[in-house]
C-alpha atoms as a PDB file:
ATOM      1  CA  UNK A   1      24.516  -2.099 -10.647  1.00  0.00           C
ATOM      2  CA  UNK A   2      23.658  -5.204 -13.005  1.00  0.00           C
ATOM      3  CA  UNK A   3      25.176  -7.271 -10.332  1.00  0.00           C
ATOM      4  CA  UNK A   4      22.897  -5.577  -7.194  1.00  0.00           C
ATOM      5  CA  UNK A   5      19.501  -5.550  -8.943  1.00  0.00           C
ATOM      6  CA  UNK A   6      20.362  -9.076  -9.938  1.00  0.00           C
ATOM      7  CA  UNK A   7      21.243 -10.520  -6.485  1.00  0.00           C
ATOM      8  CA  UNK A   8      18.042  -8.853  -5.128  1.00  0.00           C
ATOM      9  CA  UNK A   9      15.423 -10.020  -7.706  1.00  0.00           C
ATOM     10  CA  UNK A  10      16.788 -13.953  -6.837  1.00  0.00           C
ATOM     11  CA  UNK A  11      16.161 -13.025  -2.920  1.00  0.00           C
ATOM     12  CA  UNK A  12      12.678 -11.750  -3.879  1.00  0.00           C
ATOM     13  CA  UNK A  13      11.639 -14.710  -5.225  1.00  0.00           C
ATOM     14  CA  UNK A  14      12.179 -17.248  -3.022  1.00  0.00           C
ATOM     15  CA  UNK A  15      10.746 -14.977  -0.404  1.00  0.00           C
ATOM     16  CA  UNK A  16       7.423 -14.755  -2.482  1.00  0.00           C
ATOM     17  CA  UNK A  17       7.380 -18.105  -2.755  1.00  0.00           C
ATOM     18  CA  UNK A  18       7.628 -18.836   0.849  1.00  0.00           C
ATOM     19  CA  UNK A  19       4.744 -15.872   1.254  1.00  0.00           C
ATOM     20  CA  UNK A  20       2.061 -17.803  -0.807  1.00  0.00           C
ATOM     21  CA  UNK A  21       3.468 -21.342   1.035  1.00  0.00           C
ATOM     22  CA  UNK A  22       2.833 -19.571   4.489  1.00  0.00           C
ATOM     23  CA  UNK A  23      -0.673 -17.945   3.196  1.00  0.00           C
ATOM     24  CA  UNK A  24      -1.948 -21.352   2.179  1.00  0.00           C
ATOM     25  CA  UNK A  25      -0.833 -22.813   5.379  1.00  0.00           C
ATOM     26  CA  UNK A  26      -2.556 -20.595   7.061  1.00  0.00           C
ATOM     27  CA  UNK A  27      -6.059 -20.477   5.530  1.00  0.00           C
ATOM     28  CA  UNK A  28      -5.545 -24.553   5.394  1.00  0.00           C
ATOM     29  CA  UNK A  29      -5.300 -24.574   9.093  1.00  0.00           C
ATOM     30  CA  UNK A  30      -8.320 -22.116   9.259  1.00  0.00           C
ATOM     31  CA  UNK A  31     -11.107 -23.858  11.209  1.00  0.00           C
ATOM     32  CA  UNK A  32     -14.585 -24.569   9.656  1.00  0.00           C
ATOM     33  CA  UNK A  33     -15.278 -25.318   5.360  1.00  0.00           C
ATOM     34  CA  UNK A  34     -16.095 -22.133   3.174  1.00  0.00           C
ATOM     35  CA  UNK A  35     -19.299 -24.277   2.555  1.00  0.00           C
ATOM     36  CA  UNK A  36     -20.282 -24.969   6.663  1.00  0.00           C
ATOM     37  CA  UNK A  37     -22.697 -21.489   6.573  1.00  0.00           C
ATOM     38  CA  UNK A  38     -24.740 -20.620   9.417  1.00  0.00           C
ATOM     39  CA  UNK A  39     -28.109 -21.944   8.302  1.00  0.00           C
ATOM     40  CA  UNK A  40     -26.660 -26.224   8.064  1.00  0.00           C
ATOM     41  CA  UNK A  41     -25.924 -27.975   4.926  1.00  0.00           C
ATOM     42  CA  UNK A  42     -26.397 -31.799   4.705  1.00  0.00           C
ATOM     43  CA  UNK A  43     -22.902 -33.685   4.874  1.00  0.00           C
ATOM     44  CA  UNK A  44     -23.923 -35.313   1.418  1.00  0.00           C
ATOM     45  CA  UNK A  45     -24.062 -31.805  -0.223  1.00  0.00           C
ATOM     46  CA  UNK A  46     -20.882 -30.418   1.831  1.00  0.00           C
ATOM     47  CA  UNK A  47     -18.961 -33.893   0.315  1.00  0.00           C
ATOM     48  CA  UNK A  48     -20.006 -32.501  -3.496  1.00  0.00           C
ATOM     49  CA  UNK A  49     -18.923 -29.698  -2.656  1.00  0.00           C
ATOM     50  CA  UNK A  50     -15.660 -30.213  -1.465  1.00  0.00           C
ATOM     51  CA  UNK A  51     -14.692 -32.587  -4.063  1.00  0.00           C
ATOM     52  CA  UNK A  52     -15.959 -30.370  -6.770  1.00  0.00           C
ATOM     53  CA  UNK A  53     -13.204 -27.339  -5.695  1.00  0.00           C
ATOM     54  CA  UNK A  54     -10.671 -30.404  -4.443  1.00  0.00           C
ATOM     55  CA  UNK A  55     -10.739 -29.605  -0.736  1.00  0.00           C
ATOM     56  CA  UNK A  56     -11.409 -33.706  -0.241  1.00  0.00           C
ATOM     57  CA  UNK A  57      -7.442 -33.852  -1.538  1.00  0.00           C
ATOM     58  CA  UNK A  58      -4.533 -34.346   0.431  1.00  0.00           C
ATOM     59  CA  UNK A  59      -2.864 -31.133   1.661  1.00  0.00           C
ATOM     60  CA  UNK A  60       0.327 -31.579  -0.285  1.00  0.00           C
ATOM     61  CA  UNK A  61      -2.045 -31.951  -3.203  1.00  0.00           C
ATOM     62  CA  UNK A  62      -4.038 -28.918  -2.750  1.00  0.00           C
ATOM     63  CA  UNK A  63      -0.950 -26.607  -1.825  1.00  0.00           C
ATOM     64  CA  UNK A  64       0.925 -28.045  -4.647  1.00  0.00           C
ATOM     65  CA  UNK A  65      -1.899 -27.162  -7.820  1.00  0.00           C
ATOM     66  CA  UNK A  66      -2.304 -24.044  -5.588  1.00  0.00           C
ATOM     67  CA  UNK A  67       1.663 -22.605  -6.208  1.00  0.00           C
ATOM     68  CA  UNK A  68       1.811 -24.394  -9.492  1.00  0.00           C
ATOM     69  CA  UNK A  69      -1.475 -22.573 -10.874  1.00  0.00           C
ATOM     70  CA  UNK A  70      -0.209 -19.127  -9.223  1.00  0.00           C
ATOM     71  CA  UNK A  71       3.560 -19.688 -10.711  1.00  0.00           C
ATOM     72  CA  UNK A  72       2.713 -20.958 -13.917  1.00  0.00           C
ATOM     73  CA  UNK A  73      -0.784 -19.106 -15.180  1.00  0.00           C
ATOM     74  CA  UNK A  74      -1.393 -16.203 -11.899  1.00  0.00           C
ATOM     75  CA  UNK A  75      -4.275 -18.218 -11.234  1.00  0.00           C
ATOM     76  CA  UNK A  76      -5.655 -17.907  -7.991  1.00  0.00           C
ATOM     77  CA  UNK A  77      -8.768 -20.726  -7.963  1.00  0.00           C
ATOM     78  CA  UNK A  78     -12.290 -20.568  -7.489  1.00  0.00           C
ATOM     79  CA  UNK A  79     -14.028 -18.344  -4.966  1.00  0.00           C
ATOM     80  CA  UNK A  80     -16.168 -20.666  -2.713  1.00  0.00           C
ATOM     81  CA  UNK A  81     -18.912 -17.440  -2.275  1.00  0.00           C
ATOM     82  CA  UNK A  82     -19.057 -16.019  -5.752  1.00  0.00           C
ATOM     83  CA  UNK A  83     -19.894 -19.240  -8.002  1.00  0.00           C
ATOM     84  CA  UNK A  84     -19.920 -17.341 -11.121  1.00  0.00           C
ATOM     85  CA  UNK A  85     -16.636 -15.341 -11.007  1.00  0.00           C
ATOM     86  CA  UNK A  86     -12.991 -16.853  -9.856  1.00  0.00           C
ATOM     87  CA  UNK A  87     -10.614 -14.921  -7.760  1.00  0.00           C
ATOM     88  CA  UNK A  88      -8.696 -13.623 -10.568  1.00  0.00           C
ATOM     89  CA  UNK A  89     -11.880 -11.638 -12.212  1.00  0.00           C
ATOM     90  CA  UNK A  90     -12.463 -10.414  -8.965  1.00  0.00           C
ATOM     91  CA  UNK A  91      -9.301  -8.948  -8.621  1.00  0.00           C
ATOM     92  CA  UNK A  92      -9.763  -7.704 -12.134  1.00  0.00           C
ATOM     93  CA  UNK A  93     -12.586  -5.708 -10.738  1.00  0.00           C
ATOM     94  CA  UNK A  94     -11.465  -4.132  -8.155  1.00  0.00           C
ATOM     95  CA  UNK A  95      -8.097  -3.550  -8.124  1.00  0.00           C
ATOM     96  CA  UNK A  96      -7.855  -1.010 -11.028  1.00  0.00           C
ATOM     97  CA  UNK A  97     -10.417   1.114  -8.183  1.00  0.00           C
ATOM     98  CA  UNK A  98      -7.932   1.029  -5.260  1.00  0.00           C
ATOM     99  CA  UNK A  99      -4.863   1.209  -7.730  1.00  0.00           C
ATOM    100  CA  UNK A 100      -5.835   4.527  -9.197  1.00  0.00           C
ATOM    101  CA  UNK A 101      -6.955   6.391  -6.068  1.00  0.00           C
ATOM    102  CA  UNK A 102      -3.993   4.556  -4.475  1.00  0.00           C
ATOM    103  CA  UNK A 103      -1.834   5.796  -6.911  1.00  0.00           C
ATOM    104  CA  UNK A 104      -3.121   9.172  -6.688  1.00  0.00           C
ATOM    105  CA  UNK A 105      -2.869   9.234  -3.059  1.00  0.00           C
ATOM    106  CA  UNK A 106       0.598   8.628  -3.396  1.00  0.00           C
ATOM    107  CA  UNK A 107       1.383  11.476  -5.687  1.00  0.00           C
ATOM    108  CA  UNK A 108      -0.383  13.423  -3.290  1.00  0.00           C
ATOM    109  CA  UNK A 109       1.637  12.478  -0.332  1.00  0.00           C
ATOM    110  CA  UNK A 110       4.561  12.398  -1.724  1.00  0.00           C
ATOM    111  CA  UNK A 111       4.504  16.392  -3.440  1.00  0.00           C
ATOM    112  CA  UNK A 112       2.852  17.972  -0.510  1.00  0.00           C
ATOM    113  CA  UNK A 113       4.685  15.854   2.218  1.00  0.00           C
ATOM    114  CA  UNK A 114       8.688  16.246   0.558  1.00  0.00           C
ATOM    115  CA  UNK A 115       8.544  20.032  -0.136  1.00  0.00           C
ATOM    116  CA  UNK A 116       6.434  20.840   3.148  1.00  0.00           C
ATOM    117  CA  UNK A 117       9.169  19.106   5.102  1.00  0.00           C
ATOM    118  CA  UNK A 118      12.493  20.339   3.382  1.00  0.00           C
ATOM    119  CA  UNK A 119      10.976  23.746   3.230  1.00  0.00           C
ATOM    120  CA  UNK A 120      10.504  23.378   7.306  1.00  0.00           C
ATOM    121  CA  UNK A 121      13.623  22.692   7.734  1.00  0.00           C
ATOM    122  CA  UNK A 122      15.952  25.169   5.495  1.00  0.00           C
ATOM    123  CA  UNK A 123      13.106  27.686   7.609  1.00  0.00           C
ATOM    124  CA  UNK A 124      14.023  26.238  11.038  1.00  0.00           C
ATOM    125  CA  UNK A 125      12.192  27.711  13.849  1.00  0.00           C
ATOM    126  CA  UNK A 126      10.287  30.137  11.996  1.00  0.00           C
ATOM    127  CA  UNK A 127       6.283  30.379  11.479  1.00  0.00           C
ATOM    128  CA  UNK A 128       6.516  28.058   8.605  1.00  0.00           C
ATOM    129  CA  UNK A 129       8.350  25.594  10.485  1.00  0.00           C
ATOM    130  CA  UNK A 130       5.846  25.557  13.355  1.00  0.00           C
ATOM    131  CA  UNK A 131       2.598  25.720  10.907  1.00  0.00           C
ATOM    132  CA  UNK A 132       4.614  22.455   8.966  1.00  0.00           C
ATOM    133  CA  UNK A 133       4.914  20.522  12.517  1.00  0.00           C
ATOM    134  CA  UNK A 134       1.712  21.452  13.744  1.00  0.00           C
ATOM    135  CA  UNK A 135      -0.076  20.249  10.303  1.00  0.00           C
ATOM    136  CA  UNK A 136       2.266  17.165  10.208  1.00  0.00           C
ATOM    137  CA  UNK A 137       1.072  15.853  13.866  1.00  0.00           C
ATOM    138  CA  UNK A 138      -2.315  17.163  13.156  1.00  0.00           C
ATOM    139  CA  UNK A 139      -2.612  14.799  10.058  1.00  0.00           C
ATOM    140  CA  UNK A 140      -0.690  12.022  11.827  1.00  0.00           C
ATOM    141  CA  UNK A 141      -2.813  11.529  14.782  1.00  0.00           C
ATOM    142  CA  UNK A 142      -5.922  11.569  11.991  1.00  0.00           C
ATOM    143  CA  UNK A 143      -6.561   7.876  11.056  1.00  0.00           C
ATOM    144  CA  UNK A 144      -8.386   7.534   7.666  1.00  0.00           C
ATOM    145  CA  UNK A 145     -11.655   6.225   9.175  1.00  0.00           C
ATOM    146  CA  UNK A 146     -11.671   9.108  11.192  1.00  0.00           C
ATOM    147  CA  UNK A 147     -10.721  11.421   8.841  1.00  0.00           C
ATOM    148  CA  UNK A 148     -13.303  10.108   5.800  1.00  0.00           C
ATOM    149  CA  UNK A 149     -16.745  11.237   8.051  1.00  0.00           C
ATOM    150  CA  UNK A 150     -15.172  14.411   8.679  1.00  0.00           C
ATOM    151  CA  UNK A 151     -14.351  15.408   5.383  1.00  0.00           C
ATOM    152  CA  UNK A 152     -17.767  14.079   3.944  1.00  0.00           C
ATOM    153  CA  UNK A 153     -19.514  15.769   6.456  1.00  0.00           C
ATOM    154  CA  UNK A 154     -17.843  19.121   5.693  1.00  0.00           C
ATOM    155  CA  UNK A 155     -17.910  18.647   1.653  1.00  0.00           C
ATOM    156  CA  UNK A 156     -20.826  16.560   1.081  1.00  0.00           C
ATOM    157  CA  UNK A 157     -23.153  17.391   3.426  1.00  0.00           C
ATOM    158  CA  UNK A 158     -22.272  20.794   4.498  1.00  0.00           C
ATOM    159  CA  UNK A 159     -21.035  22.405   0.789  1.00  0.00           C
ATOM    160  CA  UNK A 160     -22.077  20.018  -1.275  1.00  0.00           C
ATOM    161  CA  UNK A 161     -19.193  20.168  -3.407  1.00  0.00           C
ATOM    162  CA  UNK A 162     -18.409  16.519  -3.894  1.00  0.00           C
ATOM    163  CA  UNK A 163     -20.121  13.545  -3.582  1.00  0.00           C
ATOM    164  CA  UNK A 164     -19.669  11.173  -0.363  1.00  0.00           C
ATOM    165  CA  UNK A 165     -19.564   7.877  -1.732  1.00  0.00           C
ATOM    166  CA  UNK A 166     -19.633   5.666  -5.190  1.00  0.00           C
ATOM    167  CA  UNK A 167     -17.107   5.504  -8.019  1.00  0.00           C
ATOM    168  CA  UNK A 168     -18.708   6.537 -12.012  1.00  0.00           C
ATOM    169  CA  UNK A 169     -15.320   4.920 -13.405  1.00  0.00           C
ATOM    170  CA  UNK A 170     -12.985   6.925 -11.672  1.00  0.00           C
ATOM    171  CA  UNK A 171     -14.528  10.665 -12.604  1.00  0.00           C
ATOM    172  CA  UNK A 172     -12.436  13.248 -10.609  1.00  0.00           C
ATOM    173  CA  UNK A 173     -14.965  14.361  -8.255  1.00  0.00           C
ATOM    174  CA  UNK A 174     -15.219  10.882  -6.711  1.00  0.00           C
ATOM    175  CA  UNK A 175     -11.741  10.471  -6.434  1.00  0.00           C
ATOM    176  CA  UNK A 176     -10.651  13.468  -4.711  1.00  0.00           C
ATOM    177  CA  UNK A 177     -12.229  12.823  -1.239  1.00  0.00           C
ATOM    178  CA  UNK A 178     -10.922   8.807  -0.955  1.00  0.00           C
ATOM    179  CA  UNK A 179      -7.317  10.301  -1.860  1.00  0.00           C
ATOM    180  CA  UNK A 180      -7.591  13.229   0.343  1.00  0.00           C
ATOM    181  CA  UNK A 181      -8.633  10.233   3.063  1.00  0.00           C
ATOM    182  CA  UNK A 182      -5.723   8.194   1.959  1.00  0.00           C
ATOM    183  CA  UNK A 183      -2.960  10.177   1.537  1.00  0.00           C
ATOM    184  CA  UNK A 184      -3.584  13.033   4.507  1.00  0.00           C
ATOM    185  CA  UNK A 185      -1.614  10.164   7.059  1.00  0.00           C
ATOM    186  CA  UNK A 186       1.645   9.421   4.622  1.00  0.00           C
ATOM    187  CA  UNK A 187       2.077  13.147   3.808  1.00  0.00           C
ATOM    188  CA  UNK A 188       2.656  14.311   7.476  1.00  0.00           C
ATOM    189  CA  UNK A 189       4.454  10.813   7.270  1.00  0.00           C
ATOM    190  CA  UNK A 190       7.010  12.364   4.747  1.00  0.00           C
ATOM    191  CA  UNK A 191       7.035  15.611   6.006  1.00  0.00           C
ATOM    192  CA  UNK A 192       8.343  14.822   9.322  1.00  0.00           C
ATOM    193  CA  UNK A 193      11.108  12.219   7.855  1.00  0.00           C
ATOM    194  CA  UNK A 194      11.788  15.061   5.052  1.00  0.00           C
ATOM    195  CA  UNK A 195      12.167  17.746   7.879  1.00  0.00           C
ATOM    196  CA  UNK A 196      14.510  15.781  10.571  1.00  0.00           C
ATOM    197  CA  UNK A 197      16.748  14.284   7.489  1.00  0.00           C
ATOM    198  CA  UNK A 198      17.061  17.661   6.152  1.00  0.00           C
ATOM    199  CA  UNK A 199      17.950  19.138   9.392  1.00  0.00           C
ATOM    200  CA  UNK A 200      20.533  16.387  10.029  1.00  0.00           C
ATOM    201  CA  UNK A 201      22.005  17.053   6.623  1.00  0.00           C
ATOM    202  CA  UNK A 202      22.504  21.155   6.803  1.00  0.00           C
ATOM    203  CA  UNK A 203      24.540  20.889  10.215  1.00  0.00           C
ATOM    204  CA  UNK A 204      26.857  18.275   8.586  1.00  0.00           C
ATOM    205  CA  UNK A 205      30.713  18.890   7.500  1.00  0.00           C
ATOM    206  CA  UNK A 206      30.079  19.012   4.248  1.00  0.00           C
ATOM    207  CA  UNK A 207      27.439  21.569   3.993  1.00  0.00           C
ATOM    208  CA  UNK A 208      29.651  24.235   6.406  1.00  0.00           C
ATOM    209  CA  UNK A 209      32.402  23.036   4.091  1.00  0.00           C
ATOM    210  CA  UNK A 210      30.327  24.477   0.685  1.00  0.00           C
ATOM    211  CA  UNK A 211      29.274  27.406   2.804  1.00  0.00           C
ATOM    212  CA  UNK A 212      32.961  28.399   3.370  1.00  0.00           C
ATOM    213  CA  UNK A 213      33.535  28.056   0.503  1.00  0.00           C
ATOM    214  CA  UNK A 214      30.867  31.458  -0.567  1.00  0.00           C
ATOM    215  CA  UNK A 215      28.655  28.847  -2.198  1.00  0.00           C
ATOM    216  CA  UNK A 216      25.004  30.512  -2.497  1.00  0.00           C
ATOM    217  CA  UNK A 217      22.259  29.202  -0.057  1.00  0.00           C
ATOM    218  CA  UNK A 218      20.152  27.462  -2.679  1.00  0.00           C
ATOM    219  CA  UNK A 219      22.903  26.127  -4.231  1.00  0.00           C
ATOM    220  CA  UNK A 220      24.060  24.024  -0.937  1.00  0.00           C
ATOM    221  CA  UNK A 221      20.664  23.316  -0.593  1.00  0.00           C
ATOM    222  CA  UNK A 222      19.879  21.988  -4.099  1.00  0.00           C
ATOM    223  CA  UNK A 223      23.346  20.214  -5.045  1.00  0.00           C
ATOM    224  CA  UNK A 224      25.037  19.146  -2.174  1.00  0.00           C
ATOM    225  CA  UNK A 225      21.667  18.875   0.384  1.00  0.00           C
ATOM    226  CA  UNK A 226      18.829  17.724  -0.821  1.00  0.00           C
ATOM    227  CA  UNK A 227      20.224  14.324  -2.495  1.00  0.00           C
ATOM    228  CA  UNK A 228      21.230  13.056   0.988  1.00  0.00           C
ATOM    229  CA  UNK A 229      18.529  14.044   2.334  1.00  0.00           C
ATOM    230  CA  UNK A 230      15.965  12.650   0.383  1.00  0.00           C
ATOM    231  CA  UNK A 231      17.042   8.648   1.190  1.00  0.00           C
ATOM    232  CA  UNK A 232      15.303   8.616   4.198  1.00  0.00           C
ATOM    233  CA  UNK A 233      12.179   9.805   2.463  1.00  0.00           C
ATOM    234  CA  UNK A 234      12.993   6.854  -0.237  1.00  0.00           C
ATOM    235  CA  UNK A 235      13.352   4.199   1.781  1.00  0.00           C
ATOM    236  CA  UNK A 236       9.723   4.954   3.231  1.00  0.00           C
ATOM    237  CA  UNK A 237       7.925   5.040  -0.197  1.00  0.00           C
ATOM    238  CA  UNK A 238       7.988   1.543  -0.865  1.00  0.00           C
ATOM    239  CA  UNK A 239       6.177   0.493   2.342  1.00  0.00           C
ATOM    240  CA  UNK A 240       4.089   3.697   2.117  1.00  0.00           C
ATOM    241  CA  UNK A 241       2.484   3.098  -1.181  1.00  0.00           C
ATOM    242  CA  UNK A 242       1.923  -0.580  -0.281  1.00  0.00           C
ATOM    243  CA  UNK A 243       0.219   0.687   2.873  1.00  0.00           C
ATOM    244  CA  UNK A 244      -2.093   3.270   0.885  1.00  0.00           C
ATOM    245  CA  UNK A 245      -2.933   0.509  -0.823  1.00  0.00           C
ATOM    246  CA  UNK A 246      -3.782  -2.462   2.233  1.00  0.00           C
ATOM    247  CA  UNK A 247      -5.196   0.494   3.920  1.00  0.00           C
ATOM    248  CA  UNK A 248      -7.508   1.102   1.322  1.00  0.00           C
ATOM    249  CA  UNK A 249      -9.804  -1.704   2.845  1.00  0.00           C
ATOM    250  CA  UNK A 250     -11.567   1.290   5.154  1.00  0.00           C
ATOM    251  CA  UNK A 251     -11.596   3.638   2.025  1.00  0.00           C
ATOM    252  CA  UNK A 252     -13.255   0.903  -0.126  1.00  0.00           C
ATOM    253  CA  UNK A 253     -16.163   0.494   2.480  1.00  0.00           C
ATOM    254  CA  UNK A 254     -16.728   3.685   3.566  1.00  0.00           C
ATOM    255  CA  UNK A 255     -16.554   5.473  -0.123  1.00  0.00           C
ATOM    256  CA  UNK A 256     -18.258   1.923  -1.567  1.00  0.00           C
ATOM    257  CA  UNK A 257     -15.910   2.167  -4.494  1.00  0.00           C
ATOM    258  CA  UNK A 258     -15.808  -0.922  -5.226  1.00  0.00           C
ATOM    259  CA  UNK A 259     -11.993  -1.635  -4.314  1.00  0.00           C
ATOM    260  CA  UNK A 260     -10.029  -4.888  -3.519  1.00  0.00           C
ATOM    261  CA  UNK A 261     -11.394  -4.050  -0.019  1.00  0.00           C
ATOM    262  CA  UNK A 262     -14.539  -4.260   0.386  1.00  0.00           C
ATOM    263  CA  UNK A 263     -14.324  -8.375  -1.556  1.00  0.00           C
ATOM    264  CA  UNK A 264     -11.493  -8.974   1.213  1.00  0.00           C
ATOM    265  CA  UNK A 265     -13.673  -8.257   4.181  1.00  0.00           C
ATOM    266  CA  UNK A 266     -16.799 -10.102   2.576  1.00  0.00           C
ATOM    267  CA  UNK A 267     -14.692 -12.987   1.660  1.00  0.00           C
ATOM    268  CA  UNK A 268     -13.067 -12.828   5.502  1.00  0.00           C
ATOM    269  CA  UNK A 269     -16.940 -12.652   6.539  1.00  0.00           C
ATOM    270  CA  UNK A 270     -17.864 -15.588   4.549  1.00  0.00           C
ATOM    271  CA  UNK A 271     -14.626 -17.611   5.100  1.00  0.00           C
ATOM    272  CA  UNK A 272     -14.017 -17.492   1.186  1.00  0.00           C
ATOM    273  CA  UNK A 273     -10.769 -18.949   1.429  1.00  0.00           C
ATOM    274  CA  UNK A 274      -9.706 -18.517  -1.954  1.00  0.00           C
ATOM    275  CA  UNK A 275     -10.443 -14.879  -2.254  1.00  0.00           C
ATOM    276  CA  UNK A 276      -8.690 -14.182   0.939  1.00  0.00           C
ATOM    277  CA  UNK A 277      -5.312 -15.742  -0.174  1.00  0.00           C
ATOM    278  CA  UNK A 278      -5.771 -14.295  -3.299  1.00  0.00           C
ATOM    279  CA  UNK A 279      -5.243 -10.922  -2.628  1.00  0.00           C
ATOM    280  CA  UNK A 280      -3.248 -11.583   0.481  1.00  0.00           C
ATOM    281  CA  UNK A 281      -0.654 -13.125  -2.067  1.00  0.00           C
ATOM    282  CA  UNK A 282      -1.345  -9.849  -4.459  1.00  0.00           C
ATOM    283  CA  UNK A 283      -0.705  -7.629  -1.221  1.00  0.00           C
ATOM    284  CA  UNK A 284       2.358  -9.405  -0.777  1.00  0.00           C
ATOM    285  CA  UNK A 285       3.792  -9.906  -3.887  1.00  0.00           C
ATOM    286  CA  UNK A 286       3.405  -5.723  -4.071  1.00  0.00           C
ATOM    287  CA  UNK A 287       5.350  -5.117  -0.976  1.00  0.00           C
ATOM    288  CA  UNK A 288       8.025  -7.401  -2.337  1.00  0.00           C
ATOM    289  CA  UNK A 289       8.166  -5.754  -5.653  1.00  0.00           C
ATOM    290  CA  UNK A 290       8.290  -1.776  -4.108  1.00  0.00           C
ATOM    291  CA  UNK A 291      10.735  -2.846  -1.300  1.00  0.00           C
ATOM    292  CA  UNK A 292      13.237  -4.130  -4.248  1.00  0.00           C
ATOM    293  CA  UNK A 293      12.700  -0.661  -6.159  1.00  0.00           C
ATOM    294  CA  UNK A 294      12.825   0.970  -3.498  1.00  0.00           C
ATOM    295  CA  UNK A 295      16.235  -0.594  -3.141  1.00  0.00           C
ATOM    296  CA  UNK A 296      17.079  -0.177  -6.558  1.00  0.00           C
ATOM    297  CA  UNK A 297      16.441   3.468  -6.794  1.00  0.00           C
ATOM    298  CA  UNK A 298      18.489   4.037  -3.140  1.00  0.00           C
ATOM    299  CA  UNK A 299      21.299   1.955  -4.260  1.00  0.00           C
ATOM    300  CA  UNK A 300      21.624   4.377  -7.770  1.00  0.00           C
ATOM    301  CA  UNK A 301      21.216   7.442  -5.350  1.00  0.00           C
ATOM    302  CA  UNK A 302      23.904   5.746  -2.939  1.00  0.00           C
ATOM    303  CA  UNK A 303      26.416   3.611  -4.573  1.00  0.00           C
ATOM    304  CA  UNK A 304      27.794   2.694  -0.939  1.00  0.00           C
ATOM    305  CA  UNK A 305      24.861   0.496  -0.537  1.00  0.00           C
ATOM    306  CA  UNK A 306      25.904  -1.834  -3.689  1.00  0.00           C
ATOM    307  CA  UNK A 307      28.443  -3.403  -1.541  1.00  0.00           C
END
């Protein structure tokens, strides 16, 4: 096991390497300066201004301080629109916001989606079966920006229960309608990859073997079942979570809580280069790290996949 997580952390990092590379590149070959803004600035002052964050340099300059900085100190530069704050405190800022509801959202997902689909499918074609299904495509076809007006409408505006946007450092009532948002997609997500795995599993040899053999119901279900069926549903989380969170850009504007989001499409709007690779790097470097646990945790489940 030693061996396996070893092998995959020394393919991860090349790969994130190559991902901040490639993210440089790209903003690089971006046309227009984070400084050229609508109303004109005189060359003279767009010269200072370039030399004073080191755009003036050579590209193998620039790219080169640029991976040094992020492999040696996680420093992500200057932000060209907020002159006060770097990238890094801006990250600082908000990503704690979309990391908690985020976080919560997976939770969420992950212990109403699993035991709504496994429960579908040890009940096949029964009522709960057809309530799961018809609650797992309702939820699917609901996109979060979609789904956020509704559910403000109804519990803001309506009830008045909760309140429809802002953040008060995280107090409960402003978290539960950005998680309900989130998460309501990825649940019917793992419900429907819960239910067909689980189905798949109970009609296999196996299983009719431990029911000839008089083993109780929820003992098939719970020792020989459920473990096999459940990779399916681990081999989603890692992209799942990383989703909640690059999907969180529509949560952060809509809720105005002050997530990673909301920076990303102001520095997009503004052409703040640094900001943008910033957290695209930080998005990226997430999706590596989950997709190697995710591996991890599927290679403990199933040894098979060591070798």
């Amino acid at each position: 096991m030693a061996a396996f997580i070893l092998k995959r952390i020394l393919v991860a990092i090349p790969v994130l390497l190559i991902l901040i590379v490639l993210t440089f590149v790209l903003m690089y070959a971006a046309p227009g300066s984070p400084f050229a803004s609508e109303r004109g600035v005189p060359p003279a002052v767009l010269a200072n201004l370039e030399r004073e964050y080191g755009l003036d340099r050579p590209f193998l300059a620039q790219i080169g301080t640029y991976v040094w900085n992020i492999v040696t100190q996680f420093d992500f530069g200057p932000s060209f629109q907020y002159r006060d704050q770097d990238v890094n405190d801006l990250i600082e800022q908000g990503f704690p916001v979309t990391l908690t509801y985020g976080f919560w959202s997976f939770l969420v997902a992950i212990l109403v989606g699993a035991p709504l689909g496994i429960l579908a499918a040890i009940r096949h074609n029964s009522a709960l079966d057809y309530a799961a299904v018809g609650i797992s495509v309702g939820a699917q076809v609901l996109p979060n920006f979609v789904l956020a007006p509704i559910l403000v409408l109804i519990f803001t505006v309506w009830l008045g229960w909760l309140p429809g946007g802002g953040w008060q450092g995280g107090q409960i009532e402003y978290v539960i309608l950005p998680v309900i948002a989130l998460s309501t997609s990825f649940m019917a997500s793992i419900a429907r990859i819960a239910r067909a795995s689980m189905l798949e599993v109970m009609t296999s040899n196996f299983i009719r073997t431990a029911r000839a053999k008089g083993l109780p119901e929820r003992t098939v279900v719970l020792r020989h079942a459920l473990k096999p069926a459940l990779l399916p549903v681990i081999s989603y989380l890692g992209p799942a979570f990383v989703g909640m969170i690059t999907g969180s850009v529509v949560i952060d504007l809509y809720f105005s809580t002050g997530g990673i989001g909301q920076f990303f499409v102001a520095s997009a709007l503004n052409r703040d280069y640094g900001v943008m690779m910033g957290i695209t790097v930080l998005l990226g470097a997430l999706t590596i790290f989950f997709n190697l646990l995710v591996d991890i945790l599927y290679a403990w489940i199933d040894p098979k996949i060591r070798y």
